[in-house]
Each structure stands twice: as C-alpha cells, then as structure tokens.
N, C-alpha and C. Protein backbone atom coordinates (compact mmCIF):
# COMPACT_ATOMS: atom_id res chain seq x y z
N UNK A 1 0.82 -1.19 0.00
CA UNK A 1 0.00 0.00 0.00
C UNK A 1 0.86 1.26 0.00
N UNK A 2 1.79 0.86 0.85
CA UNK A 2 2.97 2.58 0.91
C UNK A 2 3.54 2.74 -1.02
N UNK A 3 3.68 1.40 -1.56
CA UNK A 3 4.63 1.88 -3.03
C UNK A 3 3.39 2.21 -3.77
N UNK A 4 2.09 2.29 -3.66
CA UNK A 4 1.31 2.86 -4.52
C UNK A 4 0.75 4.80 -3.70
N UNK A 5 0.92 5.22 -2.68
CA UNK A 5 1.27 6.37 -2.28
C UNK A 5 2.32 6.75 -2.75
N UNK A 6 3.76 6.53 -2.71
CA UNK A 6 4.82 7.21 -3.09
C UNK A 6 4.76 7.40 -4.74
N UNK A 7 4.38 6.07 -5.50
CA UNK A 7 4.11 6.40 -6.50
C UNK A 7 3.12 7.61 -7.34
N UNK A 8 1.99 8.01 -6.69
CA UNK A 8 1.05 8.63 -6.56
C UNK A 8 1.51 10.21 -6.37
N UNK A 9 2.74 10.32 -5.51
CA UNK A 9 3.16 11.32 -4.94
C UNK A 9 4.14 11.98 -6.26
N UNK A 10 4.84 10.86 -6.37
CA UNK A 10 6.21 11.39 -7.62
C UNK A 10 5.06 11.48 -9.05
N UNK A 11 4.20 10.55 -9.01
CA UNK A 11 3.49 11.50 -10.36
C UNK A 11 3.00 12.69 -10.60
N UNK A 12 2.18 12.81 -9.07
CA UNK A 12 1.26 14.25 -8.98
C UNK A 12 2.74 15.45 -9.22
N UNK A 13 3.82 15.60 -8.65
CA UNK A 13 4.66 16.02 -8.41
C UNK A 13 5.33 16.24 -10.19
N UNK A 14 5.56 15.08 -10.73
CA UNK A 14 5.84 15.70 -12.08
C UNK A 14 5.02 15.86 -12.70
N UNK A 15 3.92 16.09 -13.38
CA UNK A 15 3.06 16.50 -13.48
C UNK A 15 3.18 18.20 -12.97
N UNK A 16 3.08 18.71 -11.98
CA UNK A 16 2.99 19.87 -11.51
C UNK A 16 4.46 20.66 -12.26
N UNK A 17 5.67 20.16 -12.50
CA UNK A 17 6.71 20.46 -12.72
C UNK A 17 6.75 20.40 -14.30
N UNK A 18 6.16 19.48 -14.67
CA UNK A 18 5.85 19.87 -16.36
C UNK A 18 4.80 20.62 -16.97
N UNK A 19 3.32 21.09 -16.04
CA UNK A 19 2.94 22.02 -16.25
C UNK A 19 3.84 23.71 -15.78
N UNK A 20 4.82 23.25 -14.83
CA UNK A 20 5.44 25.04 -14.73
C UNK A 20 6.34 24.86 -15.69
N UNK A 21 7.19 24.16 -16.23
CA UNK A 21 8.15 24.20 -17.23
C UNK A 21 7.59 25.06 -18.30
N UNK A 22 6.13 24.33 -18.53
CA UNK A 22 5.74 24.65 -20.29
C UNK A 22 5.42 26.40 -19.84
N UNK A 23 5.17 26.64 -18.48
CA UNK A 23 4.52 27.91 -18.41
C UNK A 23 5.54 28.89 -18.60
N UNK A 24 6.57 28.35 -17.83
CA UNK A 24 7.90 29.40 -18.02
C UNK A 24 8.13 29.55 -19.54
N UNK A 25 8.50 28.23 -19.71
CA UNK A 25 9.04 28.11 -21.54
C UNK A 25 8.06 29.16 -22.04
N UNK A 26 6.74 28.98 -21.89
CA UNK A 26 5.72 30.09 -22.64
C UNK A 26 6.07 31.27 -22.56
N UNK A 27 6.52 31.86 -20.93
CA UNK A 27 6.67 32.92 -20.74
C UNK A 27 7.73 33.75 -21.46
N UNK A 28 8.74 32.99 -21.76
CA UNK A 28 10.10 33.12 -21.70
C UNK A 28 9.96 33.05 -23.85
N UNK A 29 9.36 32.22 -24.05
CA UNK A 29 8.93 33.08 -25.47
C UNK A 29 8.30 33.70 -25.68
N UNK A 30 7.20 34.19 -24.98
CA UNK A 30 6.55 35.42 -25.44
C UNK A 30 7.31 37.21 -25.04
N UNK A 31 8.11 36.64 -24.19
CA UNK A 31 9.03 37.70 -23.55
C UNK A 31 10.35 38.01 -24.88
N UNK A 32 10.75 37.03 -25.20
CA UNK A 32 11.38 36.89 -26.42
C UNK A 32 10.88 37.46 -27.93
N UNK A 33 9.64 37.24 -28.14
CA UNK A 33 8.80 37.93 -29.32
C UNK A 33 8.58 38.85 -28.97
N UNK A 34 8.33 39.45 -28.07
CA UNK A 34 8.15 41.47 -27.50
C UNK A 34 9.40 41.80 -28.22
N UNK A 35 10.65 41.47 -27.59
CA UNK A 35 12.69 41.75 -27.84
C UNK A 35 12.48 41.80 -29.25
N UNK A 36 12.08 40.74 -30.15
CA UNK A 36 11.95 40.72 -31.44
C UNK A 36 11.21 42.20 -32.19
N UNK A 37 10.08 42.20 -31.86
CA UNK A 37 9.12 42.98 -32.25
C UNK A 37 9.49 44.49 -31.83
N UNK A 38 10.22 44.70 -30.58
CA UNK A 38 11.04 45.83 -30.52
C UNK A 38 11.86 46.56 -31.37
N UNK A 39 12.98 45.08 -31.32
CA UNK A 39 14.09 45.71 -32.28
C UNK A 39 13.08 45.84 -33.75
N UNK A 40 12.98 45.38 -34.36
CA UNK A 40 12.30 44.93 -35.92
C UNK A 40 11.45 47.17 -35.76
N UNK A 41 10.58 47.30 -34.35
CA UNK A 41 10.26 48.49 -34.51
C UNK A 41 11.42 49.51 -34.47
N UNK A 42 12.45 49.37 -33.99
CA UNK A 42 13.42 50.25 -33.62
C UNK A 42 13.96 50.73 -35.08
N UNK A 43 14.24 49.79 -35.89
CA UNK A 43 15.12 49.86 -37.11
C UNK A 43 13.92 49.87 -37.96
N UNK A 44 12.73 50.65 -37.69
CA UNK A 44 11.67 51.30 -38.71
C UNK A 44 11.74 49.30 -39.82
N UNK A 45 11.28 49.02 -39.33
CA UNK A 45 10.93 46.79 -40.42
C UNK A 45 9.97 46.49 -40.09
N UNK A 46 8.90 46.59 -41.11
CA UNK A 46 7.43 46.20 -40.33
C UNK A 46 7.89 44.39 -41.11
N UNK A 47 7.89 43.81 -39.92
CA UNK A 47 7.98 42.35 -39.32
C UNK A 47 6.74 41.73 -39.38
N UNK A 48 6.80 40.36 -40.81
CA UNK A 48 5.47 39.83 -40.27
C UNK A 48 4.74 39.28 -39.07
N UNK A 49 4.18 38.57 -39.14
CA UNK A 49 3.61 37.68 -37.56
C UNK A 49 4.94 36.68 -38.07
N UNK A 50 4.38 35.68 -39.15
CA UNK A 50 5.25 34.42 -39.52
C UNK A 50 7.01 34.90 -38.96
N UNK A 51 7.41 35.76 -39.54
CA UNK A 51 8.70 35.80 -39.37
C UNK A 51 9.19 36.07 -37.99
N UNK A 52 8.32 37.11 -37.12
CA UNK A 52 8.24 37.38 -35.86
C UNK A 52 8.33 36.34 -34.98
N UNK A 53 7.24 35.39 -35.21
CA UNK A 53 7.56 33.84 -34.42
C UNK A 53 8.75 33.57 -34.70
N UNK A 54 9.23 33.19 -35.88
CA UNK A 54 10.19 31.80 -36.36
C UNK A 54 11.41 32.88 -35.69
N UNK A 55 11.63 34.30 -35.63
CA UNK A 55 12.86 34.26 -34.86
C UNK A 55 12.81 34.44 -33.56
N UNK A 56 11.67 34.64 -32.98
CA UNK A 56 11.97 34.05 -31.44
C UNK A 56 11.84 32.87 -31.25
N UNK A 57 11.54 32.36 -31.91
CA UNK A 57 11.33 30.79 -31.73
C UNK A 57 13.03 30.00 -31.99
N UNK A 58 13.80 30.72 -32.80
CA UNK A 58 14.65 30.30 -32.85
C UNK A 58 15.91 30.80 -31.55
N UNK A 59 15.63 31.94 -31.64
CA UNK A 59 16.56 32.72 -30.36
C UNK A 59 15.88 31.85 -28.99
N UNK A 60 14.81 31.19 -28.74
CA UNK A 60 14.71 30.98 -27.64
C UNK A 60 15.25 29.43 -27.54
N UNK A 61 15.07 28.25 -28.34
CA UNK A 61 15.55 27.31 -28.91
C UNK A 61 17.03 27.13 -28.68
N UNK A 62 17.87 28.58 -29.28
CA UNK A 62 19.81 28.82 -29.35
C UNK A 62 19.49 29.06 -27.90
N UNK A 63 19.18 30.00 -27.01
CA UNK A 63 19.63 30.26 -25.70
C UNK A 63 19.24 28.72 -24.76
N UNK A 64 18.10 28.13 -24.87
CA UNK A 64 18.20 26.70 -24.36
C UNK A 64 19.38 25.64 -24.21
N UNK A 65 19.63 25.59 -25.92
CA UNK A 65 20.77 24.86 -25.61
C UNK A 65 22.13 24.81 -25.45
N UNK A 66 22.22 26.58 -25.93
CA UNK A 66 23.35 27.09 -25.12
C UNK A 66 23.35 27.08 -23.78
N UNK A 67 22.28 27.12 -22.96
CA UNK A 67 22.38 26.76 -21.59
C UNK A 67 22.49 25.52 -21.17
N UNK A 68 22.13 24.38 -21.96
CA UNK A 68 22.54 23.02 -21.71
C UNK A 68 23.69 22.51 -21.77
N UNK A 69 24.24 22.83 -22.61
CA UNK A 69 25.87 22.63 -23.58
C UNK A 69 26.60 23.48 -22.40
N UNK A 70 26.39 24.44 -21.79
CA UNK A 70 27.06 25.22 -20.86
C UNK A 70 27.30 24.39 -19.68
N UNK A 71 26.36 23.94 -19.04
CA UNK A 71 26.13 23.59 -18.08
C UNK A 71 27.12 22.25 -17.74
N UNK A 72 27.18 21.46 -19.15
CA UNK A 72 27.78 19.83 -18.99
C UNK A 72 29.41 19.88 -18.76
C-alpha cells in the first residue's frame, strides 16, 4: 500500500513540474517575441507575424541549448 502512495506522490509532483516548465518556456517566449518585435520596430521593419515567431522561436531554442551545452 505505501509503493502505490509514493508512487502517486512522484506523479502528482511531475506533473505539476511539467505544467510550470511549459509555463515558463511560454513565458520566456513570449518575452522573447516582444525583444523581437522591438528591435524589428526600432530599425523602422514592419515584421510579419510568420517571421516574428520563427525568430523568437529560434533565439529561444539557441539560448536553451546554449544553456545546456554550458552547463555539462
């Protein structure tokens, strides 16, 4: 009865940790597409939507695994 509690426990638990991941990750690209949409306004470039995503999407993608590759 205790290995189906502990089990119970480490699921609820990831679970909770992969819903904050995706929230940060969300955050952390939409914070990234503002930076985009800044600069693109700064230097007078009207920036589509399409292109607007694909380079924060990519800048957020390079800083990930530059932080992984860093880390090892």
């Amino acid at each position: 009865m205790a290995k189906n509690k502990n089990g119970f426990g480490a699921l609820l638990r990831t679970l909770v940790a992969s819903v904050m991941l995706i929230l940060i990750g969300l955050f952390y690209f939409l914070v990234t597409l503002w930076i985009v949409k800044i600069g693109a306004n700064l230097l007078d470039y009207t920036l589509d939507g399409n292109w607007a995503v694909l380079a924060a999407s990519l800048l957020s993608v390079g800083s990930m695994i530059g932080s992984a590759i860093q880390k090892m």
